[in-house]
C-alpha atoms as a PDB file:
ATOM      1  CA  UNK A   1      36.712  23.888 -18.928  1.00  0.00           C
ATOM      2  CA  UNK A   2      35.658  25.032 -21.954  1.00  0.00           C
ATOM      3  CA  UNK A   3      34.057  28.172 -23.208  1.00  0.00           C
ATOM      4  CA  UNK A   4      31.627  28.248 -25.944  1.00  0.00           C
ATOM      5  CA  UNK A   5      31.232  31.998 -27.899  1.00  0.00           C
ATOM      6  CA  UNK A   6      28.691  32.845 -30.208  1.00  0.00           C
ATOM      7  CA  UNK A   7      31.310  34.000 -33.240  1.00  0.00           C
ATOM      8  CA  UNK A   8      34.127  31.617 -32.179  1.00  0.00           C
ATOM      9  CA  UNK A   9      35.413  28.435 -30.283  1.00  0.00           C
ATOM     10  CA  UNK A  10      38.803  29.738 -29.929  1.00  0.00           C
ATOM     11  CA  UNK A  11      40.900  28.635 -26.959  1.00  0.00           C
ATOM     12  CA  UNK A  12      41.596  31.342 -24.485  1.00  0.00           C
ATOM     13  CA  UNK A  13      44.102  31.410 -21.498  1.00  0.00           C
ATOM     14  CA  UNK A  14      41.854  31.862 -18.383  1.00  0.00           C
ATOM     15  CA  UNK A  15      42.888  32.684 -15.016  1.00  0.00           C
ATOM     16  CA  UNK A  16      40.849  31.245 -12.305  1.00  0.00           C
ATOM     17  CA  UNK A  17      41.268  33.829  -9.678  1.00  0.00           C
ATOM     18  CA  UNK A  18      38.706  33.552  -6.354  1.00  0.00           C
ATOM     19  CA  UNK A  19      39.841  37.269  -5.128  1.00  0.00           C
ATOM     20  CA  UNK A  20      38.291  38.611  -7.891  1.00  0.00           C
ATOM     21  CA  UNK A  21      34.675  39.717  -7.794  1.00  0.00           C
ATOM     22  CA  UNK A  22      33.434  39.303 -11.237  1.00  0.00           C
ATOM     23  CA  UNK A  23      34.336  37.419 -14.316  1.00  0.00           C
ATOM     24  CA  UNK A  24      36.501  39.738 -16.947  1.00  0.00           C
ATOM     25  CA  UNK A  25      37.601  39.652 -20.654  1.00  0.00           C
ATOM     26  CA  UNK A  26      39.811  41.467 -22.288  1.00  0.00           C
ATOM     27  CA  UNK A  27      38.237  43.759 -25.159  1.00  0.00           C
ATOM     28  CA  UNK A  28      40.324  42.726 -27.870  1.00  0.00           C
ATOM     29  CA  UNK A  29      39.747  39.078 -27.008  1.00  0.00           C
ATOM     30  CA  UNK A  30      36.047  39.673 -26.686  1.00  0.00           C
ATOM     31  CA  UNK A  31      35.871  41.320 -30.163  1.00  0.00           C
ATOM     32  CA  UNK A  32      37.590  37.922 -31.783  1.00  0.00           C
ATOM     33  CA  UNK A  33      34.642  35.656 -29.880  1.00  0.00           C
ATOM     34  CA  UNK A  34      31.301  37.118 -29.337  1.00  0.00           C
ATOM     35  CA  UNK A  35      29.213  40.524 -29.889  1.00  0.00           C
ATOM     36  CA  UNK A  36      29.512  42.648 -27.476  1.00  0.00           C
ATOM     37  CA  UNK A  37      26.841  43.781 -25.564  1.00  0.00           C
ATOM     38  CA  UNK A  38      25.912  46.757 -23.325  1.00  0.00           C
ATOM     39  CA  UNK A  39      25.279  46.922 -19.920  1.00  0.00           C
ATOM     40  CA  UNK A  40      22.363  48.676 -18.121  1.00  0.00           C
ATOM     41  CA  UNK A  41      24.894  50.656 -15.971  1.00  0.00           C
ATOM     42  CA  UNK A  42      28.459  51.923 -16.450  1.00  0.00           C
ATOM     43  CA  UNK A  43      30.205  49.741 -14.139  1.00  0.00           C
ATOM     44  CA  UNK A  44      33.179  51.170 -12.236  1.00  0.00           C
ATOM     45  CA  UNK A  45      36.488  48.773 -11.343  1.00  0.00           C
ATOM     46  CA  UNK A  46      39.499  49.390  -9.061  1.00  0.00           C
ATOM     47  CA  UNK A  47      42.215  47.800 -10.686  1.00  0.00           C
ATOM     48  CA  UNK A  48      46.065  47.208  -9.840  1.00  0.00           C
ATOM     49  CA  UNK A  49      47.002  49.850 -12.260  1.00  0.00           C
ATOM     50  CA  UNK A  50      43.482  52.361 -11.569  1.00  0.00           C
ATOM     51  CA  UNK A  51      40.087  52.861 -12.003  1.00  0.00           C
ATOM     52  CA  UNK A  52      38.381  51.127 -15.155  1.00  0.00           C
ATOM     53  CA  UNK A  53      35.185  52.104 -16.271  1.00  0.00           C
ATOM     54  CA  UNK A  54      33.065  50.359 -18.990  1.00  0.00           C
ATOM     55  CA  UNK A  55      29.430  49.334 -20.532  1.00  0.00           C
ATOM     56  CA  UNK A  56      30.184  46.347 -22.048  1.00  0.00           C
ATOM     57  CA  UNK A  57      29.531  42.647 -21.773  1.00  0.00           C
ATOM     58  CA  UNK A  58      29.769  39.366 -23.600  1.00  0.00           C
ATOM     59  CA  UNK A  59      27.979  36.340 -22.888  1.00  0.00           C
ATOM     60  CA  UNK A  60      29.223  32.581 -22.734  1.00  0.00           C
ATOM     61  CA  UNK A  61      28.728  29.143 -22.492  1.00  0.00           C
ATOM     62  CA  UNK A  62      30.639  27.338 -20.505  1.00  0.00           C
ATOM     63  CA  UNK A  63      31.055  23.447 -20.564  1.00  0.00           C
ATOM     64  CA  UNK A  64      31.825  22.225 -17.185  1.00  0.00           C
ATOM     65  CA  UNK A  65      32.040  18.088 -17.526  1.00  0.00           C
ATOM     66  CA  UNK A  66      29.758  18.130 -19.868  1.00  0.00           C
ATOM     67  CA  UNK A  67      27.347  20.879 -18.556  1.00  0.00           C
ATOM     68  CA  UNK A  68      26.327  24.009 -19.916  1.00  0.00           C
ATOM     69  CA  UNK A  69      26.784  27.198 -17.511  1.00  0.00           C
ATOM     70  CA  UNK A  70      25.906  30.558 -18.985  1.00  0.00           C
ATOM     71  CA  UNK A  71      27.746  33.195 -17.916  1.00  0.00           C
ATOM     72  CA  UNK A  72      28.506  37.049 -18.337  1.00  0.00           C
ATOM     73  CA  UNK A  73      32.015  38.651 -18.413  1.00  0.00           C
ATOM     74  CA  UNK A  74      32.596  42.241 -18.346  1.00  0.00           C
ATOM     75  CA  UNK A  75      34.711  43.703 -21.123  1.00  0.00           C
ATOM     76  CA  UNK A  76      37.728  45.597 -19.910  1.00  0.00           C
ATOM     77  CA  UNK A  77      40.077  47.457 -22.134  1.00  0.00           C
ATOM     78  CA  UNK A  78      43.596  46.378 -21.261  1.00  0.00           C
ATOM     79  CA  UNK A  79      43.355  44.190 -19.145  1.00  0.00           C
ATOM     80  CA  UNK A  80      46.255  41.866 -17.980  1.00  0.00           C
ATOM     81  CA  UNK A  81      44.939  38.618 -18.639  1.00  0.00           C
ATOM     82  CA  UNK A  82      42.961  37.026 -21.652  1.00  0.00           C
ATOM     83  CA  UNK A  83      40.250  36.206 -19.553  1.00  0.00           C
ATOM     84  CA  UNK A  84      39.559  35.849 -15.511  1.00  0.00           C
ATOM     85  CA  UNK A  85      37.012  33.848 -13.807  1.00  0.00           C
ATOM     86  CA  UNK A  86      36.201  35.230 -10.830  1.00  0.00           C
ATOM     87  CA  UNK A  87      34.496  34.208  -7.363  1.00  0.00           C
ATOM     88  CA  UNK A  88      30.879  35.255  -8.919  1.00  0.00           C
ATOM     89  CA  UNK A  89      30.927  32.127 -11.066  1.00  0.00           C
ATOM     90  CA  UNK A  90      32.369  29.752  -8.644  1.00  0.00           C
ATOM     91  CA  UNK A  91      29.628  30.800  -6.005  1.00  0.00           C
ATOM     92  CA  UNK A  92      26.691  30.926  -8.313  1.00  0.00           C
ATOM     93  CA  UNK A  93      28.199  27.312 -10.004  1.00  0.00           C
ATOM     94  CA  UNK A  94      29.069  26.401  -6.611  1.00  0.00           C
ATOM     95  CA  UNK A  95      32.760  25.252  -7.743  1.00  0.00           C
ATOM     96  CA  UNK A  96      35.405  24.207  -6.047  1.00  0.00           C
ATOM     97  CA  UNK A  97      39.003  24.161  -7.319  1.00  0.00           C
ATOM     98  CA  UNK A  98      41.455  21.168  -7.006  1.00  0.00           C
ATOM     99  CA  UNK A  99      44.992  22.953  -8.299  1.00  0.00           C
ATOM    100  CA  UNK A 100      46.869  19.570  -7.053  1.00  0.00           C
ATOM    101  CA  UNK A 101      45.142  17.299  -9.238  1.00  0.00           C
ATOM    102  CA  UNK A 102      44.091  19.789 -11.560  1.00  0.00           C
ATOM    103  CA  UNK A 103      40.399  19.168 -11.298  1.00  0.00           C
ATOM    104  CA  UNK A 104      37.374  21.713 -11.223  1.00  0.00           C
ATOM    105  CA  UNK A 105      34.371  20.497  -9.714  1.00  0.00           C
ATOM    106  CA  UNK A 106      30.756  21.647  -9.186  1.00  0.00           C
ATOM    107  CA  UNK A 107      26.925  20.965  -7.791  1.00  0.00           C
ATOM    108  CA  UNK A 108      25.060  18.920 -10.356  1.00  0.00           C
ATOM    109  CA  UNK A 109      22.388  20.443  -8.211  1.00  0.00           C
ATOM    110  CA  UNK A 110      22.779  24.165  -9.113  1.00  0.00           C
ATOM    111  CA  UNK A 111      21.473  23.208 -12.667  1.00  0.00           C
ATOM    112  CA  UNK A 112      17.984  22.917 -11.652  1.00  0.00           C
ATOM    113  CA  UNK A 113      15.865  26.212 -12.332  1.00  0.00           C
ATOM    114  CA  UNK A 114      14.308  27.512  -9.131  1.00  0.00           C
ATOM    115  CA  UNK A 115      11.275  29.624  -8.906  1.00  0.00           C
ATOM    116  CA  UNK A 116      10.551  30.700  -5.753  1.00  0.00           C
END
């Protein structure tokens, strides 16, 4: 997979984590790749190590075999990992991992806008 910034292309280490809830990067990762944004709300985390708390967001494009998915990540001062992708993208993208073969795939379907 590969993530598309607005200030940089640069390779990240992502963990693809389903018992997460949300999609996270950490701050000084998102400084290096795209602005950061604020969100509408202070959003409040339970971590391993305690609570986080933050307002900020970046925004991405991801390329999935060859198809854009935008997607938000929360911005999370020290956090573990580089970046997680959590169970929020894989519903929404309706993904499905393959760790055996190493494969990520997805509904071409979920690419259609829906009005309803």
């Amino acid at each position: 997979m590969v993530l598309q910034w607005d200030r940089s292309n640069k390779e990240i280490t992502t963990l693809f984590d389903t018992r997460e809830s949300q999609c996270f990067a950490r701050k000084d990762i998102a400084e290096q790749v795209s602005t950061i944004g604020k969100a509408p709300i202070r959003l409040k985390f339970e971590t391993a190590t305690g609570v986080v708390e933050t307002e900020e967001v970046i925004f991405a494009q991801v390329w999935l075999n060859g198809n854009p998915l935008f997607w938000t990540f929360i911005v999370v001062p020290d956090l573990t990992e580089e970046l997680i992708v959590g169970s929020d993208f894989f519903q929404r993208w309706k993904i499905s991992l393959d760790p055996e073969h190493e494969k990520i795939t997805f509904d071409p379907s979920t690419l259609k806008l829906k009005l309803a």
